[in-house]
PDB file of N, CA and C in Angstrom:
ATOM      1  N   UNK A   1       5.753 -35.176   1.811  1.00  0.00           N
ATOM      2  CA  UNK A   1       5.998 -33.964   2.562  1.00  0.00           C
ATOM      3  C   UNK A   1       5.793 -34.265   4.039  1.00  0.00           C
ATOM      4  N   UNK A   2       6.473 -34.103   4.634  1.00  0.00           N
ATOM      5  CA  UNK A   2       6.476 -34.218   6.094  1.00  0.00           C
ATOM      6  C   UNK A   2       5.357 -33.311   6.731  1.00  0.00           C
ATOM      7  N   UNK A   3       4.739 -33.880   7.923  1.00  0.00           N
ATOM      8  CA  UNK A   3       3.854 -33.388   8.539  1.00  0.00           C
ATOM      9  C   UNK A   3       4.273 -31.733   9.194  1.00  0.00           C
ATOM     10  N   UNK A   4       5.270 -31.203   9.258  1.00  0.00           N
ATOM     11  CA  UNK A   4       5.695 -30.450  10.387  1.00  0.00           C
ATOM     12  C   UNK A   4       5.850 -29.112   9.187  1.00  0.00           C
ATOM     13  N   UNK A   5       5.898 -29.541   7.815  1.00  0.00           N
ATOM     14  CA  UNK A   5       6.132 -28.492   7.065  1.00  0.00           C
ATOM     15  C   UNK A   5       4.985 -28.122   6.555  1.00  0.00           C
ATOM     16  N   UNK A   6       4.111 -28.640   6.507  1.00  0.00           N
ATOM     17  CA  UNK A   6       2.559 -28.496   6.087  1.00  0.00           C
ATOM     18  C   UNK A   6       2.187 -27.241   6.687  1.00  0.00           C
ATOM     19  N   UNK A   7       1.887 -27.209   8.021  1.00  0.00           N
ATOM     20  CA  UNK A   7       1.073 -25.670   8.275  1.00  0.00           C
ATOM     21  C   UNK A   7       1.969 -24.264   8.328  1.00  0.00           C
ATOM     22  N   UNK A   8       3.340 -24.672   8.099  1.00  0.00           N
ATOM     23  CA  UNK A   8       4.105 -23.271   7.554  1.00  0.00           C
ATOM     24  C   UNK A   8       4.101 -23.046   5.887  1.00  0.00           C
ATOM     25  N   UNK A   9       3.772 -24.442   5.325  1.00  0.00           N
ATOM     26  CA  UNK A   9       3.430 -24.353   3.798  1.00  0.00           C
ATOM     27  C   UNK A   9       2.313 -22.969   3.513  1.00  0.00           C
ATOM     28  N   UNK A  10       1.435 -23.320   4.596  1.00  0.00           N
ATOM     29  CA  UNK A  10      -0.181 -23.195   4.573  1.00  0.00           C
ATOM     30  C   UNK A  10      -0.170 -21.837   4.941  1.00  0.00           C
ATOM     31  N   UNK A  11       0.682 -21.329   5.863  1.00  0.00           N
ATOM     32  CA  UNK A  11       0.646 -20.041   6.800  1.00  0.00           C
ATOM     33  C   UNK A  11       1.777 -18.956   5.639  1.00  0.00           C
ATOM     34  N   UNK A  12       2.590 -19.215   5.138  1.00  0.00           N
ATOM     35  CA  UNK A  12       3.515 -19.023   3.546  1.00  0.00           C
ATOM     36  C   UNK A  12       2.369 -18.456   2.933  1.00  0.00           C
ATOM     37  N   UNK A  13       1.364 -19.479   2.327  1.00  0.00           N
ATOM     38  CA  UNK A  13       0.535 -19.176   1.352  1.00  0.00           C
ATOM     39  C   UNK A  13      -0.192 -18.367   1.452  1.00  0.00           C
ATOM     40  N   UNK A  14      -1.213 -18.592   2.695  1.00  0.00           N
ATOM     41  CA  UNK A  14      -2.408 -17.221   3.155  1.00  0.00           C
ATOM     42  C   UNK A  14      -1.144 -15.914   3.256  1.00  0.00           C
ATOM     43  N   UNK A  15       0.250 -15.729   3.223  1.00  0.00           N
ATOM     44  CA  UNK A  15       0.940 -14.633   3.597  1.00  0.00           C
ATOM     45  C   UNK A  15       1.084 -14.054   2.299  1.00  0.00           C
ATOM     46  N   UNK A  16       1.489 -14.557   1.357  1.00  0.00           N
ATOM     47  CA  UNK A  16       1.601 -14.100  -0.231  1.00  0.00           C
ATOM     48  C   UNK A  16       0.332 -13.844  -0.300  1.00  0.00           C
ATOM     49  N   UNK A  17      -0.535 -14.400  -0.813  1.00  0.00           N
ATOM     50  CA  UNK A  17      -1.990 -14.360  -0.801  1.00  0.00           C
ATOM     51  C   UNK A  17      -2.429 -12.335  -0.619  1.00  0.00           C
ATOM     52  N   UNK A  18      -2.399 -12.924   1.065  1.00  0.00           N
ATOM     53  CA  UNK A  18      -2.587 -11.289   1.702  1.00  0.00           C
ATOM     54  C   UNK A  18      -1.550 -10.306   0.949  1.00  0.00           C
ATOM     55  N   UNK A  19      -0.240 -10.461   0.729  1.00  0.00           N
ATOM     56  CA  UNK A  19      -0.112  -9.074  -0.367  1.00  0.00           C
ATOM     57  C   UNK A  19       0.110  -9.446  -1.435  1.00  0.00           C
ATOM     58  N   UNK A  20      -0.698 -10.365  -2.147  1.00  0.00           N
ATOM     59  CA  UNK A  20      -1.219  -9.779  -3.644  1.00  0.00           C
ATOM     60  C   UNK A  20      -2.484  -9.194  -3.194  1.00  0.00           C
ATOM     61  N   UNK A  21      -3.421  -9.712  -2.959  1.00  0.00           N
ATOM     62  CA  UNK A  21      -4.571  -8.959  -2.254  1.00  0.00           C
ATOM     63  C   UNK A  21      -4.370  -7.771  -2.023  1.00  0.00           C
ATOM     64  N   UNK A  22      -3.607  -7.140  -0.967  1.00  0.00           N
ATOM     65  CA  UNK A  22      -3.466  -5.501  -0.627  1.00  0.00           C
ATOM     66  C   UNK A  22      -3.002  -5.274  -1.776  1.00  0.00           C
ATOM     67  N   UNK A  23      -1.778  -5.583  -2.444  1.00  0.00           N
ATOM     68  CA  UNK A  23      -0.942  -4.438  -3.840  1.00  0.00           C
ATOM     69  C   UNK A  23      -2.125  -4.473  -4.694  1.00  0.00           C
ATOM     70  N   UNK A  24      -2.727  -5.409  -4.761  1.00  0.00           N
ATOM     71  CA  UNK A  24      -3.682  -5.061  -6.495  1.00  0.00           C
ATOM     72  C   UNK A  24      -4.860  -4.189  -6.060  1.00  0.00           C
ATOM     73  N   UNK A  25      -5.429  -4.336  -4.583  1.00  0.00           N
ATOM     74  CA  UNK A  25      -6.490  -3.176  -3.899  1.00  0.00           C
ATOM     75  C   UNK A  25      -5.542  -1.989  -4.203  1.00  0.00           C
ATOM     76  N   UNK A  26      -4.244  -1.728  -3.558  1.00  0.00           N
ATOM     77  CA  UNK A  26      -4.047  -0.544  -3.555  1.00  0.00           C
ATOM     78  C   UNK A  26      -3.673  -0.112  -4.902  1.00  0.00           C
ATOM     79  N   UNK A  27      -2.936  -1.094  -6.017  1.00  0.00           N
ATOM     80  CA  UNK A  27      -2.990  -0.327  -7.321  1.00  0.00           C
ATOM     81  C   UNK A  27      -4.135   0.198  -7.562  1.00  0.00           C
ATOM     82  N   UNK A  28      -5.273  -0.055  -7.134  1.00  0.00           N
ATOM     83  CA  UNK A  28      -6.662  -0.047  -8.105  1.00  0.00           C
ATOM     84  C   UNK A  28      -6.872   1.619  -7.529  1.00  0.00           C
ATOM     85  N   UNK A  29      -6.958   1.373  -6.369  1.00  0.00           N
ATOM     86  CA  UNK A  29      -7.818   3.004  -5.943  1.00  0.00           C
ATOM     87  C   UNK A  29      -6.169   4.071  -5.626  1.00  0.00           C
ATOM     88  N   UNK A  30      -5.710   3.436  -5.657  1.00  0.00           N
ATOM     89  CA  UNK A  30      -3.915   4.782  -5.764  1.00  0.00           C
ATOM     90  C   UNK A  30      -4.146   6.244  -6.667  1.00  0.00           C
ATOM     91  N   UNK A  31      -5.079   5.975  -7.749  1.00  0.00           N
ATOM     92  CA  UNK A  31      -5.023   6.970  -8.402  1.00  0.00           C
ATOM     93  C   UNK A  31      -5.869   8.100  -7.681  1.00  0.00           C
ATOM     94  N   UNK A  32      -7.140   7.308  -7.052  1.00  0.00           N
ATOM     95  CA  UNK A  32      -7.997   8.101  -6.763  1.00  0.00           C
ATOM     96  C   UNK A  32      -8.073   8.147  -5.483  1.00  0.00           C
ATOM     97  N   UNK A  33      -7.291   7.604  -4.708  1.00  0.00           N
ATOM     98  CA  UNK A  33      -7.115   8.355  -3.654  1.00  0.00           C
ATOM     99  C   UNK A  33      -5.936   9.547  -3.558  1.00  0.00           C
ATOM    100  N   UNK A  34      -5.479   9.354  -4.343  1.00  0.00           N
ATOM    101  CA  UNK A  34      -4.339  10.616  -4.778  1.00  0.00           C
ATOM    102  C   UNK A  34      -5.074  11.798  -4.536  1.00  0.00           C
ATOM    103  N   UNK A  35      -5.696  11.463  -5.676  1.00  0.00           N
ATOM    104  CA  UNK A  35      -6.179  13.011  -6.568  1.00  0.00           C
ATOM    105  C   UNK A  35      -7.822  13.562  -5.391  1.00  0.00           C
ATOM    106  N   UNK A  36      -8.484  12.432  -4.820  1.00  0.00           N
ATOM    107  CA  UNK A  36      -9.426  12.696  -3.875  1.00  0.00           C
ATOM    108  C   UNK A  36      -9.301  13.603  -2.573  1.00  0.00           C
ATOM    109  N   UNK A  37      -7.767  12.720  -1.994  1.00  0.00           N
ATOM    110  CA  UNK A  37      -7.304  13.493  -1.315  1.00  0.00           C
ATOM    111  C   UNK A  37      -6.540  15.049  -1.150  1.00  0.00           C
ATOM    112  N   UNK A  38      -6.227  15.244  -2.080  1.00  0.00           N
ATOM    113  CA  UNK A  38      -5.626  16.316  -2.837  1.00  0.00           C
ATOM    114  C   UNK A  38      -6.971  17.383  -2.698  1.00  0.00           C
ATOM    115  N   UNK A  39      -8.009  16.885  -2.835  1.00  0.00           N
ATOM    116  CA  UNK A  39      -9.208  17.918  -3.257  1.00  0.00           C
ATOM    117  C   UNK A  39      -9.885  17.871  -2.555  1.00  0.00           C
ATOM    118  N   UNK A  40      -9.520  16.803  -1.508  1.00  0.00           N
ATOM    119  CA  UNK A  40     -10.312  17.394   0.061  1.00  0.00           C
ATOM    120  C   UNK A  40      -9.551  18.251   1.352  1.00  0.00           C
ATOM    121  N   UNK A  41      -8.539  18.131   0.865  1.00  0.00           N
ATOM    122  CA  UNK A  41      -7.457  18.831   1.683  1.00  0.00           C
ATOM    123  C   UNK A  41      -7.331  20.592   1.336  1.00  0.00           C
ATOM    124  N   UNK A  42      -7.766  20.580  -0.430  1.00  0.00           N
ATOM    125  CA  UNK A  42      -8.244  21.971  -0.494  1.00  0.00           C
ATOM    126  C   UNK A  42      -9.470  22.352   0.027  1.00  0.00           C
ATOM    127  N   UNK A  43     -10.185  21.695  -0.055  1.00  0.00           N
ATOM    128  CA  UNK A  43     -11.755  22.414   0.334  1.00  0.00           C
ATOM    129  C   UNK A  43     -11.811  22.245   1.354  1.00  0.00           C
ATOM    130  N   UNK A  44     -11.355  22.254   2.325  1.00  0.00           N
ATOM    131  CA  UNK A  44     -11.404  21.824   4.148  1.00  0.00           C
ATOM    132  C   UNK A  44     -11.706  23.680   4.347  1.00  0.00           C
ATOM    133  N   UNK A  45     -12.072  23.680   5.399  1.00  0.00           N
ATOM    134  CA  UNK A  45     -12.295  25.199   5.986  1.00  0.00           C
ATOM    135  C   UNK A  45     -11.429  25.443   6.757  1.00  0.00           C
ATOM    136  N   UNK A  46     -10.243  25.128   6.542  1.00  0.00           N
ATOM    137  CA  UNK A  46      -9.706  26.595   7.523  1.00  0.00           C
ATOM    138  C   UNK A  46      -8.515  27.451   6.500  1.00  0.00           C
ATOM    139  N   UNK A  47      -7.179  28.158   7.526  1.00  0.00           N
ATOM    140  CA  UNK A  47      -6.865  29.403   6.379  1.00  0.00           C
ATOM    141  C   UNK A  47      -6.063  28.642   5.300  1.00  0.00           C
ATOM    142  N   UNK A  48      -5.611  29.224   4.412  1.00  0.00           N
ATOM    143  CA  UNK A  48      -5.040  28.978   3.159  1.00  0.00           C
ATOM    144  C   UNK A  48      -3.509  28.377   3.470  1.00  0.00           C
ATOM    145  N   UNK A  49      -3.150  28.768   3.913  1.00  0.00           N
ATOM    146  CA  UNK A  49      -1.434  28.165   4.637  1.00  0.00           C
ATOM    147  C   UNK A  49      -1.589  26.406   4.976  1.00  0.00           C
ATOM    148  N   UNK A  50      -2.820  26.756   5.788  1.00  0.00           N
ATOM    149  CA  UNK A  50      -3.123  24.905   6.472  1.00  0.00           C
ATOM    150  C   UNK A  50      -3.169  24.489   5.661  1.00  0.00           C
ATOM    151  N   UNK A  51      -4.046  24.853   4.593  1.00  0.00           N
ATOM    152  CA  UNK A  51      -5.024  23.662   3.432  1.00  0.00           C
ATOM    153  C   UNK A  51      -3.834  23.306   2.754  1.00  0.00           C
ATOM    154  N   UNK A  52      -2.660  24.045   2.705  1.00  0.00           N
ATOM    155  CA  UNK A  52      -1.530  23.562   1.955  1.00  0.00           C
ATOM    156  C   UNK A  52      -0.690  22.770   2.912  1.00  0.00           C
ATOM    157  N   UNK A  53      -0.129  23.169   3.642  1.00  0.00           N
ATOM    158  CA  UNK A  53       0.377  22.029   4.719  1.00  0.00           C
ATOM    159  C   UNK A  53      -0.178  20.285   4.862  1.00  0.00           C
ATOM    160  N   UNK A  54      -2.032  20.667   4.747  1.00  0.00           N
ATOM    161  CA  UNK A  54      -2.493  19.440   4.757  1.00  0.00           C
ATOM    162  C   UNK A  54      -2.027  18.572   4.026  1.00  0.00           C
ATOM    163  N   UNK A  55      -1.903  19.261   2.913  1.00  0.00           N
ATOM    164  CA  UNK A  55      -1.959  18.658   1.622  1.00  0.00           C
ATOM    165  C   UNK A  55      -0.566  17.991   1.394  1.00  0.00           C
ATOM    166  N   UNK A  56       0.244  18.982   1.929  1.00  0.00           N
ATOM    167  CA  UNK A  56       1.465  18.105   2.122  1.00  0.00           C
ATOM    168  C   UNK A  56       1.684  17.151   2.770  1.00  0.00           C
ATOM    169  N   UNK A  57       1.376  16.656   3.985  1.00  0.00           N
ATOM    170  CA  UNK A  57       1.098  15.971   4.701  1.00  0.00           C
ATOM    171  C   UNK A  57       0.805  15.218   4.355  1.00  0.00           C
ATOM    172  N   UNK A  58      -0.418  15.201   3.198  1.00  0.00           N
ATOM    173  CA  UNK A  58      -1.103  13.822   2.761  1.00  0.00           C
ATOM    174  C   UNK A  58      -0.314  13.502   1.775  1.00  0.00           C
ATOM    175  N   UNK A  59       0.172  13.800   0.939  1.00  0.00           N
ATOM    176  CA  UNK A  59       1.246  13.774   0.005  1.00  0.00           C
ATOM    177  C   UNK A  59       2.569  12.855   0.823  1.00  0.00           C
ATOM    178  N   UNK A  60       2.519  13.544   1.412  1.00  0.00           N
ATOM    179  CA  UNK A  60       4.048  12.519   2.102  1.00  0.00           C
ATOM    180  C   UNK A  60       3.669  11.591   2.929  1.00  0.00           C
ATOM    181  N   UNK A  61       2.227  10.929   3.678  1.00  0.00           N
ATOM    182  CA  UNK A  61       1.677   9.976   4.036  1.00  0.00           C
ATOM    183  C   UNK A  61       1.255   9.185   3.210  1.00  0.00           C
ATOM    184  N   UNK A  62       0.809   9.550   1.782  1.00  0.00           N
ATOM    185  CA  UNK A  62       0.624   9.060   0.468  1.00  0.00           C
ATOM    186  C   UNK A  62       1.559   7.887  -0.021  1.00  0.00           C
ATOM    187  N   UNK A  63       2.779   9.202  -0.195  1.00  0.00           N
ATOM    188  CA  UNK A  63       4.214   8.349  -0.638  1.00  0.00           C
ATOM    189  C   UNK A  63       4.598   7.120   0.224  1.00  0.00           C
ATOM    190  N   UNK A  64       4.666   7.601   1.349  1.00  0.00           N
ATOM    191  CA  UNK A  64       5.243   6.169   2.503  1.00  0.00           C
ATOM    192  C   UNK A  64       4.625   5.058   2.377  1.00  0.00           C
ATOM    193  N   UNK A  65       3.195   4.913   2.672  1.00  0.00           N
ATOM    194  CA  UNK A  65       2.179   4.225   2.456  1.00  0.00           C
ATOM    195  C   UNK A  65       2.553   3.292   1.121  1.00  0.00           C
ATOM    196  N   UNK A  66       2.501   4.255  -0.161  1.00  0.00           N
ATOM    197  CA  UNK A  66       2.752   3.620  -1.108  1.00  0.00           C
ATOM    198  C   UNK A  66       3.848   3.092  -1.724  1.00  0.00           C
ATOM    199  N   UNK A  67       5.406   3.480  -1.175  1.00  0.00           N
ATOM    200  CA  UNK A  67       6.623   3.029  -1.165  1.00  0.00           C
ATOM    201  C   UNK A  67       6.614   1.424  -0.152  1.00  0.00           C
ATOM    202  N   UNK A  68       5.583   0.874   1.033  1.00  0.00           N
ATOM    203  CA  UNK A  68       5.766   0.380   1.898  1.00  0.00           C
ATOM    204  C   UNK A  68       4.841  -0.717   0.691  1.00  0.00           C
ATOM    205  N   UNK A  69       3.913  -0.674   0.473  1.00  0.00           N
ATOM    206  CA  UNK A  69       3.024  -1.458  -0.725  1.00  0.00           C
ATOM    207  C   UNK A  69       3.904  -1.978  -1.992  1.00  0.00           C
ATOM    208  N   UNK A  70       4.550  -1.245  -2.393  1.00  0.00           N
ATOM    209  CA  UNK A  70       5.773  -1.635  -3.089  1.00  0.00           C
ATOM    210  C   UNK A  70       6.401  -2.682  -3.285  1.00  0.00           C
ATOM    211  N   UNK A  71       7.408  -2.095  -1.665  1.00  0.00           N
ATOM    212  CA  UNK A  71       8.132  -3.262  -1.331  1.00  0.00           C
ATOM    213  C   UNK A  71       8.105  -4.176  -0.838  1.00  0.00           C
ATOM    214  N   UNK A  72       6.375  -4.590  -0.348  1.00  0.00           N
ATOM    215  CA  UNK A  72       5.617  -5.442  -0.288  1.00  0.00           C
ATOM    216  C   UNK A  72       5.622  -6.423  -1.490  1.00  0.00           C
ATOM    217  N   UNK A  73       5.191  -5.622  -2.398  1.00  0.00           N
ATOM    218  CA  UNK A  73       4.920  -6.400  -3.944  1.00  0.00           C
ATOM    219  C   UNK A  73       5.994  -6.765  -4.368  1.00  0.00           C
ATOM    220  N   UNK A  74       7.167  -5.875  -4.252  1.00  0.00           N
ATOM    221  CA  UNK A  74       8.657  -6.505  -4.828  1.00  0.00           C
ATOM    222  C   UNK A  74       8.938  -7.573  -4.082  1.00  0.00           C
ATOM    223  N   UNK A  75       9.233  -8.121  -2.797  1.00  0.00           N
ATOM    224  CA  UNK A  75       9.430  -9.155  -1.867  1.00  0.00           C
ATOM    225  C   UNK A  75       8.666  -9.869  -2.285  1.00  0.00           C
ATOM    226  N   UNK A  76       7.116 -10.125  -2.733  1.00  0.00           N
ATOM    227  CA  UNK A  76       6.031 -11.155  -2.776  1.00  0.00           C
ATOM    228  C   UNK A  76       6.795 -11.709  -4.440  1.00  0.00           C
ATOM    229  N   UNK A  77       7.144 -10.762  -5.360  1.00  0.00           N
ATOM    230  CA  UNK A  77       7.360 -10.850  -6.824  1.00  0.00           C
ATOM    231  C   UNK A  77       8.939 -11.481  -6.575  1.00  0.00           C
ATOM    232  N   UNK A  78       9.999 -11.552  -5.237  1.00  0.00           N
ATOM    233  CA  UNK A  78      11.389 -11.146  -5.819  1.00  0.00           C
ATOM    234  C   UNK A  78      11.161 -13.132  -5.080  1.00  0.00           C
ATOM    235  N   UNK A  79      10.324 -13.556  -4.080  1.00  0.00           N
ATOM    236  CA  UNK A  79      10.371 -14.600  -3.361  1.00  0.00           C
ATOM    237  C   UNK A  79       9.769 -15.778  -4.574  1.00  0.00           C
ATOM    238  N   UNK A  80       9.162 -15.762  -5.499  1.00  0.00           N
ATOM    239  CA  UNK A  80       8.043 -16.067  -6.508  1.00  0.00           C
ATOM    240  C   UNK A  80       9.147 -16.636  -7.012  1.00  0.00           C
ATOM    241  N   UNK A  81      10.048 -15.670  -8.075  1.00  0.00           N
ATOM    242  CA  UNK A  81      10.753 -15.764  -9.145  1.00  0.00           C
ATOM    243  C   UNK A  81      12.357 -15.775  -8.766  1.00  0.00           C
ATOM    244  N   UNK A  82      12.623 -16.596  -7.734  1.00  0.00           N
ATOM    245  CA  UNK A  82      14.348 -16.118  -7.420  1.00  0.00           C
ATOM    246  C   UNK A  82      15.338 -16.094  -8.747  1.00  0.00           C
ATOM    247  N   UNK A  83      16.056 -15.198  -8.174  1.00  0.00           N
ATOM    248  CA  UNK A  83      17.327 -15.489  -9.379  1.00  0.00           C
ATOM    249  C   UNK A  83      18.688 -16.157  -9.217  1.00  0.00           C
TER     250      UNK A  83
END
């Protein structure tokens, strides 16, 4: 192996690495930050309209977040196994 391909080998690897690392953190707590957030967004103090707005909010910051983790994992899974 040539010298010049070595530390992009190396810099490749720690990059996969880092998202299996994040996707399997974020599979793990996804559920419960779902449902956590969901139930802190109700019990917040202010009027009833907000606490729902919040909630939407977190809901659709939820989704992005977790659509972006995804296609993280699909790219790390689609680069792995070409077809």
């Amino acid at each position: 192996m040539p010298c010049h391909k070595r530390p992009l080998t190396t810099i490749r690897s720690i990059f996969f690495l880092l998202l299996y690392t994040i996707s399997t953190i974020w599979n793990f707590f996804e559920p419960v930050l779902l449902v956590c957030g969901l139930i802190a967004c109700i019990i917040l103090p202010v009027y009833w309209p907000v606490k729902f707005a919040f909630a939407v909010l977190w809901l659709v910051m939820f989704s992005l977040i977790s659509k972006f983790i995804d296609v993280m994992a699909t790219y790390r899974n689609k680069d792995k196994h070409p077809d």
